[in-house]
Protein backbone atom coordinates (compact mmCIF):
# COMPACT_ATOMS: atom_id res chain seq x y z
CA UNK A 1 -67.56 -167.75 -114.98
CA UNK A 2 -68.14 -166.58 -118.82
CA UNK A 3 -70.74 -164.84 -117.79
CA UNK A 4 -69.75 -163.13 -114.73
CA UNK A 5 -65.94 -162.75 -115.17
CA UNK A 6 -66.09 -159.92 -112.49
CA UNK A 7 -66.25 -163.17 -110.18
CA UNK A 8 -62.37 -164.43 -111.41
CA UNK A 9 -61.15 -161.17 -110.48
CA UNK A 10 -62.31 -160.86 -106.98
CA UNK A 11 -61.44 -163.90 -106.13
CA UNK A 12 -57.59 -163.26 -107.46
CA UNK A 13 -58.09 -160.07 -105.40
CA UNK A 14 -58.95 -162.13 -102.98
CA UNK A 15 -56.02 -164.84 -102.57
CA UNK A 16 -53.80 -161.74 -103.10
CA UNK A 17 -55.10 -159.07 -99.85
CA UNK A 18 -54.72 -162.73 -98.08
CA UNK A 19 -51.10 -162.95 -99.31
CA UNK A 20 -49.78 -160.05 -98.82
CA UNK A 21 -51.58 -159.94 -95.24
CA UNK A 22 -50.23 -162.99 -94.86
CA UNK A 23 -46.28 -162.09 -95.60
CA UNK A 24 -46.44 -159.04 -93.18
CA UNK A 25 -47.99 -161.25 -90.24
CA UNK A 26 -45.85 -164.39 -90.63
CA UNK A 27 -44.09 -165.17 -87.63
CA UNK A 28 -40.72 -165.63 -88.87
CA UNK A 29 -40.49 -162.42 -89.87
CA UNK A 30 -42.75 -160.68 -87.74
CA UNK A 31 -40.31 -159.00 -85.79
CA UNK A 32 -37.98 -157.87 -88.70
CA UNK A 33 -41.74 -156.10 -90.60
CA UNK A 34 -42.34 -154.58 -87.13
CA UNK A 35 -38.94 -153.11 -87.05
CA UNK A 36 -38.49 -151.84 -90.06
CA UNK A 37 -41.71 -151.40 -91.71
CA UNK A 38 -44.54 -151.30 -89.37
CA UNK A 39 -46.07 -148.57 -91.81
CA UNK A 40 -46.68 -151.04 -93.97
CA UNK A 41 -48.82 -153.74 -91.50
CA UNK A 42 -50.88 -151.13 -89.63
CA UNK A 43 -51.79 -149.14 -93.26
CA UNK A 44 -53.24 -152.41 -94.76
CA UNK A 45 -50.39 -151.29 -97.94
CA UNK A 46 -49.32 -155.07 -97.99
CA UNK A 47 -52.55 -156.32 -98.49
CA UNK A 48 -54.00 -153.69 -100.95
CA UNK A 49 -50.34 -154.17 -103.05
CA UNK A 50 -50.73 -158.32 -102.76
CA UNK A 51 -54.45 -157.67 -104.18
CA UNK A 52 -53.30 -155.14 -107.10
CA UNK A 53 -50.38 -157.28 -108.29
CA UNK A 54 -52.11 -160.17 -108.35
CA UNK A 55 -54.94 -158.89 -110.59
CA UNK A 56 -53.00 -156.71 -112.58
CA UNK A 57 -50.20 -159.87 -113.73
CA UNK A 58 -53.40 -161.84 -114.10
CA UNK A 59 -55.14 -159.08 -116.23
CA UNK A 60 -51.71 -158.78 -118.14
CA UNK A 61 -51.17 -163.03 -118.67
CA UNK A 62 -54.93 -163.39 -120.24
CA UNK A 63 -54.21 -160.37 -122.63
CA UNK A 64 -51.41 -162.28 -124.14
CA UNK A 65 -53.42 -165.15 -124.47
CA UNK A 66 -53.36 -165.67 -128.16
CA UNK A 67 -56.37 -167.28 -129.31
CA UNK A 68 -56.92 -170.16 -130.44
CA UNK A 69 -59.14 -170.87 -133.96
CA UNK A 70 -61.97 -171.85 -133.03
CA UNK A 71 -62.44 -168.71 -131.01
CA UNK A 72 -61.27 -166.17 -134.50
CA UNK A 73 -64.07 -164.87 -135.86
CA UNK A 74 -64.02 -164.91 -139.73
């Protein structure tokens, strides 16, 4: 995963298009996302917003990573 980091992105992309498809299809509120939002189900937007936020907080938690001294350079 050092080497390919591209890999730890797509998969957070990943868990997060299944999340947010996930939220709009869940049966117990189903009925409430077809009535008010459909837009947002048949568009894919849940799933494409689930994928950004997920990499994006991710992307923002490792850049305040401070790091640690054996990884300063001198």
């Amino acid at each position: 995963m050092e080497r390919y980091p591209i890999i730890i992105t797509l998969g957070a992309a990943i868990l997060g298009w299944t999340a947010g498809e996930m939220a709009v299809t869940d049966p117990a509120i189903a009925g409430w996302v077809e009535a008010n939002i459909e837009w947002m189900e048949s568009l894919y937007v849940a799933p494409i917003v689930g994928a950004a936020v997920v990499v994006v907080v991710g992307k923002w938690i490792a850049g305040r990573k401070q790091p640690t001294p054996e990884n300063e350079q001198a």
